[in-house]
PDB file of N, CA and C in Angstrom:
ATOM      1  N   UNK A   1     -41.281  40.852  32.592  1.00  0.00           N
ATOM      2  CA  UNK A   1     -41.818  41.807  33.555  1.00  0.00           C
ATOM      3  C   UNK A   1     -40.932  43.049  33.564  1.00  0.00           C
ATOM      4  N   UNK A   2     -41.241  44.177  33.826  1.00  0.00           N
ATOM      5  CA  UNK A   2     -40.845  45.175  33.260  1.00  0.00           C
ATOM      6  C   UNK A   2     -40.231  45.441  35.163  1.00  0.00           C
ATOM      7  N   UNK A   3     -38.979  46.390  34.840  1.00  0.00           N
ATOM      8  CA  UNK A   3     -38.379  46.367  35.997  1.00  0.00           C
ATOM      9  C   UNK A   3     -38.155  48.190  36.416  1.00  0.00           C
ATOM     10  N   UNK A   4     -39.794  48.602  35.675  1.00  0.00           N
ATOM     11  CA  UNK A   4     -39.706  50.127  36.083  1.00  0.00           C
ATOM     12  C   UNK A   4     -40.721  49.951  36.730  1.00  0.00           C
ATOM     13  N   UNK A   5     -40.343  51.268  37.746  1.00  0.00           N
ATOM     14  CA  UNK A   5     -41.684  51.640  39.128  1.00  0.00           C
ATOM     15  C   UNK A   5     -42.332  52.762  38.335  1.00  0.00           C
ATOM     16  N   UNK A   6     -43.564  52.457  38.362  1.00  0.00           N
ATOM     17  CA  UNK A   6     -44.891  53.585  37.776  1.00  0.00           C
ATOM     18  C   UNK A   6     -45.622  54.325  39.143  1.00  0.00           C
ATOM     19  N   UNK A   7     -45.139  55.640  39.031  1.00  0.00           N
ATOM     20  CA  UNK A   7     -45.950  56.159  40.638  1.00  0.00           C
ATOM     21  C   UNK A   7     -47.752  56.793  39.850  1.00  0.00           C
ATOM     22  N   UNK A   8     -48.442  56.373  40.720  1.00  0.00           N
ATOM     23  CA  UNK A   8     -49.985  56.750  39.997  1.00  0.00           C
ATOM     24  C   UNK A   8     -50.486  57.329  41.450  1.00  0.00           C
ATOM     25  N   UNK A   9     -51.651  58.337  40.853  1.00  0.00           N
ATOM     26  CA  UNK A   9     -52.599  58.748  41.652  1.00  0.00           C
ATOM     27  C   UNK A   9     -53.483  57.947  42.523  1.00  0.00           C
ATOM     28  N   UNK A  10     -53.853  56.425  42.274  1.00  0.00           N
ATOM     29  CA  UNK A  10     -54.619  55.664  43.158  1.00  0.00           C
ATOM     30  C   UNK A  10     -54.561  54.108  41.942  1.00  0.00           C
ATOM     31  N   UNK A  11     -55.246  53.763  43.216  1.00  0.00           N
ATOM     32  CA  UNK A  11     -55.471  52.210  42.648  1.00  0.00           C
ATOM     33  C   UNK A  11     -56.416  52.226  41.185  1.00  0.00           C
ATOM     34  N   UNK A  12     -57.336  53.071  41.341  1.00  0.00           N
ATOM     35  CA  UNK A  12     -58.504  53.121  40.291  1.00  0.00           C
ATOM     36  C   UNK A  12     -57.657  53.063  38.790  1.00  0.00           C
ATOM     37  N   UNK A  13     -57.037  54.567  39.256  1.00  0.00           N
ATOM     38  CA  UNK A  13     -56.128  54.900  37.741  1.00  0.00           C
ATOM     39  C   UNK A  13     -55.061  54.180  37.100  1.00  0.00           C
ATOM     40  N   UNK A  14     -54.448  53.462  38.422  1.00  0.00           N
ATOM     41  CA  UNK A  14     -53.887  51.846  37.867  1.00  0.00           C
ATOM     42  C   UNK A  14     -54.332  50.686  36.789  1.00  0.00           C
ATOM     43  N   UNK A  15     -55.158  50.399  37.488  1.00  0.00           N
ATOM     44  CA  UNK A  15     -56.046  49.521  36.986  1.00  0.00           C
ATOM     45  C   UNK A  15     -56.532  50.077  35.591  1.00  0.00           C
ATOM     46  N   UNK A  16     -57.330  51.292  35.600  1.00  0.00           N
ATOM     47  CA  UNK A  16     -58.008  51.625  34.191  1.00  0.00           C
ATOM     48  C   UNK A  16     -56.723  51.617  33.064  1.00  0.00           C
ATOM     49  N   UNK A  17     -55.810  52.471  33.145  1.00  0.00           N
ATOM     50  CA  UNK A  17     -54.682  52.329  32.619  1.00  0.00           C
ATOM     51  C   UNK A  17     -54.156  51.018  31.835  1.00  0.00           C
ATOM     52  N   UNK A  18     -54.640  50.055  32.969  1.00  0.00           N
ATOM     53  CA  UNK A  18     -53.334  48.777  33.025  1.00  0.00           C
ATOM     54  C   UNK A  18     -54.567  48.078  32.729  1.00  0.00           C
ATOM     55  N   UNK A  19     -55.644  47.824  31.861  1.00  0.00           N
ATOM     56  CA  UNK A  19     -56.241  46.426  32.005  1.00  0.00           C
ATOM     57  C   UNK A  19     -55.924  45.093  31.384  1.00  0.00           C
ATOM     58  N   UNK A  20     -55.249  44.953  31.132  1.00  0.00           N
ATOM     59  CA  UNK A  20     -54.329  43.782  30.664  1.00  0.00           C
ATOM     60  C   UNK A  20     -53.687  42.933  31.927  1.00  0.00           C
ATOM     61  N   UNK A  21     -53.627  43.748  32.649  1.00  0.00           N
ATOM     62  CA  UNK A  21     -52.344  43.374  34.127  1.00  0.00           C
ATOM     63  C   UNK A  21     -54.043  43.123  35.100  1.00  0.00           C
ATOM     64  N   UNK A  22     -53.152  41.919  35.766  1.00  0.00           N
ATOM     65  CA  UNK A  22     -54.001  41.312  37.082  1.00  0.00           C
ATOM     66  C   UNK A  22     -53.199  42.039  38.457  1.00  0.00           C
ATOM     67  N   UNK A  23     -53.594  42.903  39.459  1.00  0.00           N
ATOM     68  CA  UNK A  23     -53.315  43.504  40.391  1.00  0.00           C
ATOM     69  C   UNK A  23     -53.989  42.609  41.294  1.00  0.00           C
ATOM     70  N   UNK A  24     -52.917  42.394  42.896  1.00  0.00           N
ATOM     71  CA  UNK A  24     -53.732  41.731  44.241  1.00  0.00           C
ATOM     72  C   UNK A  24     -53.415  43.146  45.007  1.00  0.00           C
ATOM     73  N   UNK A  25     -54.495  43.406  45.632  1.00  0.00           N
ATOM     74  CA  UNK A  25     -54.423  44.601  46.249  1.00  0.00           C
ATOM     75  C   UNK A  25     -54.765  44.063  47.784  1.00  0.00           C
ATOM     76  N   UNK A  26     -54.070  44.083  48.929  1.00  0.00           N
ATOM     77  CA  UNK A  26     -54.426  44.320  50.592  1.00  0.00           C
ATOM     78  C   UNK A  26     -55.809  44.810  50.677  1.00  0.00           C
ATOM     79  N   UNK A  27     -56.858  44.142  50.968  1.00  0.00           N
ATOM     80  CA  UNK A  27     -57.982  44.659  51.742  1.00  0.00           C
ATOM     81  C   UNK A  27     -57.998  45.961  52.763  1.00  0.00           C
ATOM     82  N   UNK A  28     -58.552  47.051  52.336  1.00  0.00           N
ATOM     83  CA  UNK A  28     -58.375  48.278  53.246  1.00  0.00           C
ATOM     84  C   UNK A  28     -57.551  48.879  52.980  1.00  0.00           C
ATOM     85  N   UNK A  29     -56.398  48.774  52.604  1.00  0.00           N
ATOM     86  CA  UNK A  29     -55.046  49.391  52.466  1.00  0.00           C
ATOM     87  C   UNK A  29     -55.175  50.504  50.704  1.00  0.00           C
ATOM     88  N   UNK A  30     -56.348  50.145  49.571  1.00  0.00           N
ATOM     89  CA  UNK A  30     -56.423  50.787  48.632  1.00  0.00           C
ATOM     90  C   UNK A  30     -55.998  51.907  48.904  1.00  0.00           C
ATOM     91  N   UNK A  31     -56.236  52.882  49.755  1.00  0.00           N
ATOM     92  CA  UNK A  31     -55.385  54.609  49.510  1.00  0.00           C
ATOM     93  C   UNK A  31     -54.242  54.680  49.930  1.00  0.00           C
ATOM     94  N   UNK A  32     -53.838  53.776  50.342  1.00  0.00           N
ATOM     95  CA  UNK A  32     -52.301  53.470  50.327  1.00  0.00           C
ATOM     96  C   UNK A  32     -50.921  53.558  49.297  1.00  0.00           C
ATOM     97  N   UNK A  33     -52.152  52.958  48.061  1.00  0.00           N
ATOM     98  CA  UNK A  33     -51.336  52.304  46.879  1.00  0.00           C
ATOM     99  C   UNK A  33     -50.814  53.865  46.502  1.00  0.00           C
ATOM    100  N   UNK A  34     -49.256  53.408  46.193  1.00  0.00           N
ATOM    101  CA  UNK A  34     -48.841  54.957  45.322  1.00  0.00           C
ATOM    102  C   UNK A  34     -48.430  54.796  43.569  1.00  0.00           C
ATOM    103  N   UNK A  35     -48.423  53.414  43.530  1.00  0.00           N
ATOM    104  CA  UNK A  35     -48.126  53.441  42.419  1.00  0.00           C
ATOM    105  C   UNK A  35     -47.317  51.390  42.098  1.00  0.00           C
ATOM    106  N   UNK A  36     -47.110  50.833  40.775  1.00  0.00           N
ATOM    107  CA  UNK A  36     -46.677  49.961  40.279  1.00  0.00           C
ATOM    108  C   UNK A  36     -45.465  49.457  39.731  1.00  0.00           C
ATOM    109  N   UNK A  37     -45.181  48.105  39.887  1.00  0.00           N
ATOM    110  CA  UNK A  37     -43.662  47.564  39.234  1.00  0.00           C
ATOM    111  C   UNK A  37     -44.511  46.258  38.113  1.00  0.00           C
ATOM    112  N   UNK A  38     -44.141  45.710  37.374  1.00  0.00           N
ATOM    113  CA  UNK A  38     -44.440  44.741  36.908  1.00  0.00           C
ATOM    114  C   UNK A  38     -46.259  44.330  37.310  1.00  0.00           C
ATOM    115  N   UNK A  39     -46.722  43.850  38.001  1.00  0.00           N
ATOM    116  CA  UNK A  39     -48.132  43.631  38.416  1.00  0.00           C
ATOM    117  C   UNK A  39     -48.255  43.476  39.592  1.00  0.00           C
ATOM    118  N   UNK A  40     -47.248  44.251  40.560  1.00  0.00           N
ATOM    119  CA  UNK A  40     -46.963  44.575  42.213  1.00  0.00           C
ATOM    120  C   UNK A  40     -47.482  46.393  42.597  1.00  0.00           C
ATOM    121  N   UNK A  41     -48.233  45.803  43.338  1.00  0.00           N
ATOM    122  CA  UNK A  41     -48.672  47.494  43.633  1.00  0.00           C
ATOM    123  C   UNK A  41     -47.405  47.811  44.459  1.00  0.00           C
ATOM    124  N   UNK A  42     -47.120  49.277  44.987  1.00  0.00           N
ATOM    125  CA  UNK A  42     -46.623  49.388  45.548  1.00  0.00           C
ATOM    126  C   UNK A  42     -47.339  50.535  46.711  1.00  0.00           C
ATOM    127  N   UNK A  43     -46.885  50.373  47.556  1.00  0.00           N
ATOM    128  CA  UNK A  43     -47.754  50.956  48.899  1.00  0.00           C
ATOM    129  C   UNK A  43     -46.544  51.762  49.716  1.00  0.00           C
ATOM    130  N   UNK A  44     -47.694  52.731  50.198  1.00  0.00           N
ATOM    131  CA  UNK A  44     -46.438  53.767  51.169  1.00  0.00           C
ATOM    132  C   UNK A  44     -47.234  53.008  52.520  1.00  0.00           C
ATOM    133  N   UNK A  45     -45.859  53.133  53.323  1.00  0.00           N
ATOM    134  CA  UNK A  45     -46.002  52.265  54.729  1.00  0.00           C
ATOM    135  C   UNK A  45     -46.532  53.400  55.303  1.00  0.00           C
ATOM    136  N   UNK A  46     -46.411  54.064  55.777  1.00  0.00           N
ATOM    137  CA  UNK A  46     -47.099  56.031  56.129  1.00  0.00           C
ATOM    138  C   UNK A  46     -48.472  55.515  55.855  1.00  0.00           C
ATOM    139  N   UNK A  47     -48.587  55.843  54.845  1.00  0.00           N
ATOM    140  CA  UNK A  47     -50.249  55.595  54.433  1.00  0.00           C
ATOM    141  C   UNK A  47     -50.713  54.817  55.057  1.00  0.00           C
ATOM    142  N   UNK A  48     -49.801  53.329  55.219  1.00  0.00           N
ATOM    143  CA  UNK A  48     -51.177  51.790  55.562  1.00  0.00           C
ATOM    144  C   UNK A  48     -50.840  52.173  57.050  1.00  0.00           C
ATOM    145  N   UNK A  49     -50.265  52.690  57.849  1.00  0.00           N
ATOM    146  CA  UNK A  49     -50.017  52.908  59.291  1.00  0.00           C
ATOM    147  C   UNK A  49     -51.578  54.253  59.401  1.00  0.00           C
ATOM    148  N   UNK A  50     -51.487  55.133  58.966  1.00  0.00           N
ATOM    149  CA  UNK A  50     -52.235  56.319  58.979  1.00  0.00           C
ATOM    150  C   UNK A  50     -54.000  55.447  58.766  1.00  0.00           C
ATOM    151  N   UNK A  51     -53.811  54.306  57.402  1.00  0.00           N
ATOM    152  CA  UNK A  51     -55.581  54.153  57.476  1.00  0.00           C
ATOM    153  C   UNK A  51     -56.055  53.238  59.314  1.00  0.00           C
ATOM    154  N   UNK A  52     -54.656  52.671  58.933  1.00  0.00           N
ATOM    155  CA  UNK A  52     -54.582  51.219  60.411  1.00  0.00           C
ATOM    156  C   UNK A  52     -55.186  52.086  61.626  1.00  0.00           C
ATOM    157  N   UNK A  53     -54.506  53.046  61.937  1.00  0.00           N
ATOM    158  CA  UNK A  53     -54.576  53.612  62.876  1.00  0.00           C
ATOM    159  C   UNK A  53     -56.287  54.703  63.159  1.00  0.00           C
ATOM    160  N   UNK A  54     -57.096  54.248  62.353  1.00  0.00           N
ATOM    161  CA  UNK A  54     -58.452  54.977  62.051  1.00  0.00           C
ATOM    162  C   UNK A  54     -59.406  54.394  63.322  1.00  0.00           C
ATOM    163  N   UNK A  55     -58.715  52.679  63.259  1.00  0.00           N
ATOM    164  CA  UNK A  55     -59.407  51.015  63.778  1.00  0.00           C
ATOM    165  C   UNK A  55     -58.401  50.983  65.380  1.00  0.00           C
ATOM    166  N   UNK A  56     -57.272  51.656  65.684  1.00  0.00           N
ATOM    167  CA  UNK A  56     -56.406  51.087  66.622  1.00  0.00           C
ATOM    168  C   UNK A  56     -55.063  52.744  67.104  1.00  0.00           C
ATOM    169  N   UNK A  57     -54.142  51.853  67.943  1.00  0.00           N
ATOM    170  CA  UNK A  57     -53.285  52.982  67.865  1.00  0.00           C
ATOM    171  C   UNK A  57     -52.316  52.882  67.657  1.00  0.00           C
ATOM    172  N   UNK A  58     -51.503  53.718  67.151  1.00  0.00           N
ATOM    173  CA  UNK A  58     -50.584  54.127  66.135  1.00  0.00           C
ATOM    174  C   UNK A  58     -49.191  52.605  66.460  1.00  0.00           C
ATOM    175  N   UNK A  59     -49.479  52.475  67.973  1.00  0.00           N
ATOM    176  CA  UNK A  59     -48.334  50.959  68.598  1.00  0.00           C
ATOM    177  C   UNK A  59     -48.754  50.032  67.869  1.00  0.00           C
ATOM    178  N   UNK A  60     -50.737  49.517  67.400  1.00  0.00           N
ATOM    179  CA  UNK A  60     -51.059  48.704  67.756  1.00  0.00           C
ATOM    180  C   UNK A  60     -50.760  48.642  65.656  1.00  0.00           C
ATOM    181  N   UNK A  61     -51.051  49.324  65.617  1.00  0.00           N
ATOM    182  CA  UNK A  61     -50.936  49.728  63.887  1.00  0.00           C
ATOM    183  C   UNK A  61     -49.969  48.936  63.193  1.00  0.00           C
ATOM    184  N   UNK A  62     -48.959  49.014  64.299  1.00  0.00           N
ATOM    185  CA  UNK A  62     -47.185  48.875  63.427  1.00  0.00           C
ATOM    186  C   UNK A  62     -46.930  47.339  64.101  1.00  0.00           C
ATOM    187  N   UNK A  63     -47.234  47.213  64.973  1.00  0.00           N
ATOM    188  CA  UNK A  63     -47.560  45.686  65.316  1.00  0.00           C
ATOM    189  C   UNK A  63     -48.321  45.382  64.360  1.00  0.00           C
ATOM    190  N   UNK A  64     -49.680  46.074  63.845  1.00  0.00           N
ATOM    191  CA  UNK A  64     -50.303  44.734  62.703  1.00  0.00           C
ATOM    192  C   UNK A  64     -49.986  44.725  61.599  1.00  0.00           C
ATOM    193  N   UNK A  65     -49.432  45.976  61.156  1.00  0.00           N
ATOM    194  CA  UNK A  65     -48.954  46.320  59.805  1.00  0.00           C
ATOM    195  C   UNK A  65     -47.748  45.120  59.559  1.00  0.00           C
ATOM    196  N   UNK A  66     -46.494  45.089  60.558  1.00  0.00           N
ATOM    197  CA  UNK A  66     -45.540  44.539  60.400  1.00  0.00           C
ATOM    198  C   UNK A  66     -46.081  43.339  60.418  1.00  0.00           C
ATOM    199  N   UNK A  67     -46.672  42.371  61.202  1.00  0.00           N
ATOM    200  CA  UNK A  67     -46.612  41.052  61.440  1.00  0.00           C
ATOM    201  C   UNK A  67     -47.959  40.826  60.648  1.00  0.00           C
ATOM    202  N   UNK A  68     -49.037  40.792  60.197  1.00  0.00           N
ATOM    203  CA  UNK A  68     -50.082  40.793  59.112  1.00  0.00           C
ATOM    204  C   UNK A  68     -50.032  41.091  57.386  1.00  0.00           C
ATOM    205  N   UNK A  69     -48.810  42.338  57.698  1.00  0.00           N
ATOM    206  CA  UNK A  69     -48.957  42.736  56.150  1.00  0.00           C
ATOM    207  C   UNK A  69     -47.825  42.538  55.914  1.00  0.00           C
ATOM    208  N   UNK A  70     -47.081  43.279  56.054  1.00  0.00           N
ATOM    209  CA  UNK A  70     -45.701  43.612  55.441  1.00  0.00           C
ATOM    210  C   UNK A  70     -45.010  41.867  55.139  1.00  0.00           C
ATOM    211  N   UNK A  71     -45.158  41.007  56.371  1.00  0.00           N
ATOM    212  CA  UNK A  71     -44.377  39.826  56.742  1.00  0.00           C
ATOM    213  C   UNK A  71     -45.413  38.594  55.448  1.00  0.00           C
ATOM    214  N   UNK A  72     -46.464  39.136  54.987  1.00  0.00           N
ATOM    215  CA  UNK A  72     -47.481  38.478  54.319  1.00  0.00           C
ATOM    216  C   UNK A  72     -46.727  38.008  52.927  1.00  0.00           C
ATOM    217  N   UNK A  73     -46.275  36.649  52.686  1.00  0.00           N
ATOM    218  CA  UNK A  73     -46.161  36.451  51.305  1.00  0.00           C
ATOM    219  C   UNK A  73     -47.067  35.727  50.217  1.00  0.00           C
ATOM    220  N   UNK A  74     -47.529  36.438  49.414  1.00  0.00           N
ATOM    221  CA  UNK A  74     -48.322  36.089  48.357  1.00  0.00           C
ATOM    222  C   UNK A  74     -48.533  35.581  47.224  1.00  0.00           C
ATOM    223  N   UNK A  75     -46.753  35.370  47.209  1.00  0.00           N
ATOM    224  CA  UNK A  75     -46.729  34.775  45.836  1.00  0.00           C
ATOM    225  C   UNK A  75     -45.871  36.050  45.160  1.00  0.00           C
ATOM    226  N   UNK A  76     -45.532  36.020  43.636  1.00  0.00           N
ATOM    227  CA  UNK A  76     -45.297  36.426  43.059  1.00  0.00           C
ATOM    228  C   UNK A  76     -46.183  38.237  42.609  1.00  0.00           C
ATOM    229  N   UNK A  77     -47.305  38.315  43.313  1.00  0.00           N
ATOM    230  CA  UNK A  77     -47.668  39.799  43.005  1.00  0.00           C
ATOM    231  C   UNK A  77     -47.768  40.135  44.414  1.00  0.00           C
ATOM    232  N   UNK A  78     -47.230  39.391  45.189  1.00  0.00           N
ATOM    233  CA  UNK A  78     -46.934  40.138  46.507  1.00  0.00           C
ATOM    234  C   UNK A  78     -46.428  41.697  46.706  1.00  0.00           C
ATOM    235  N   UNK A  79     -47.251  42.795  46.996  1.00  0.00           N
ATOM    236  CA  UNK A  79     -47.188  44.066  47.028  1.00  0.00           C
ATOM    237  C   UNK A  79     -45.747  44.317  47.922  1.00  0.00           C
ATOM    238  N   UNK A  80     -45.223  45.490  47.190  1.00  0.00           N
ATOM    239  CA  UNK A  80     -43.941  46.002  47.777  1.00  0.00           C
ATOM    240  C   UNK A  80     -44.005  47.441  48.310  1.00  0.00           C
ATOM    241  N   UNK A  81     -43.685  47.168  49.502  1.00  0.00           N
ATOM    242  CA  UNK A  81     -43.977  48.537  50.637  1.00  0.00           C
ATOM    243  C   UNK A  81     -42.826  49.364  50.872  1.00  0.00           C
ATOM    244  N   UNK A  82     -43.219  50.749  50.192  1.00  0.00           N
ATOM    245  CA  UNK A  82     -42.155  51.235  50.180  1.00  0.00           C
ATOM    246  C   UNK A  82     -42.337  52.097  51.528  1.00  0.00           C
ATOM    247  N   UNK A  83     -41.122  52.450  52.337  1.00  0.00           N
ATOM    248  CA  UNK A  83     -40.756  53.086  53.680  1.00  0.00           C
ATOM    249  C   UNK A  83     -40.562  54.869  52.755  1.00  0.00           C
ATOM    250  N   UNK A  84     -41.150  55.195  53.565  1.00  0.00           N
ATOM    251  CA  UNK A  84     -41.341  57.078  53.331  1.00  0.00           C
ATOM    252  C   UNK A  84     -39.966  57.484  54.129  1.00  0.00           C
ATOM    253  N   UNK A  85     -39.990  58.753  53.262  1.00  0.00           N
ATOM    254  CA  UNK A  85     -38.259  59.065  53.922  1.00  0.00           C
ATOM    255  C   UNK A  85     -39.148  60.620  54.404  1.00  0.00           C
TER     256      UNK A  85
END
């Protein structure tokens, strides 16, 4: 597994790119994705707070984000959330 981060325009261009590689992507969270490590998307926390918050508010967001997603283990293509500076 390759131990470089690939930043991409969206999930789509991932995937077309990469069809060889099996991606698990978060339900809802797709415009999130900023880009890949090995067959781990990687996601800006900004983003999945910003779609969350479309459904709820911005408290209720980071309560579900944290304890639903972030805390979610999946196994080995368990997505890695990167924190925006």
């Amino acid at each position: 597994m390759s131990n470089e981060l690939f930043i991409a325009g969206s999930l789509e261009e991932i995937i077309e790119a990469n069809p060889e590689k099996t991606f698990l992507s978060a339900d809802g969270l797709e415009g999130a994705v900023i880009g890949y490590k090995g067959e781990r998307l990687v996601y800006s926390v900004a983003k999945c707070i910003e779609i969350l918050m479309a459904d709820m508010s911005r408290e209720d967001a980071l309560e579900y984000f944290d304890f639903n997603t972030r805390d979610a283990y999946v196994g080995e293509q368990t997505p890695i959330w990167m924190e925006d500076l």
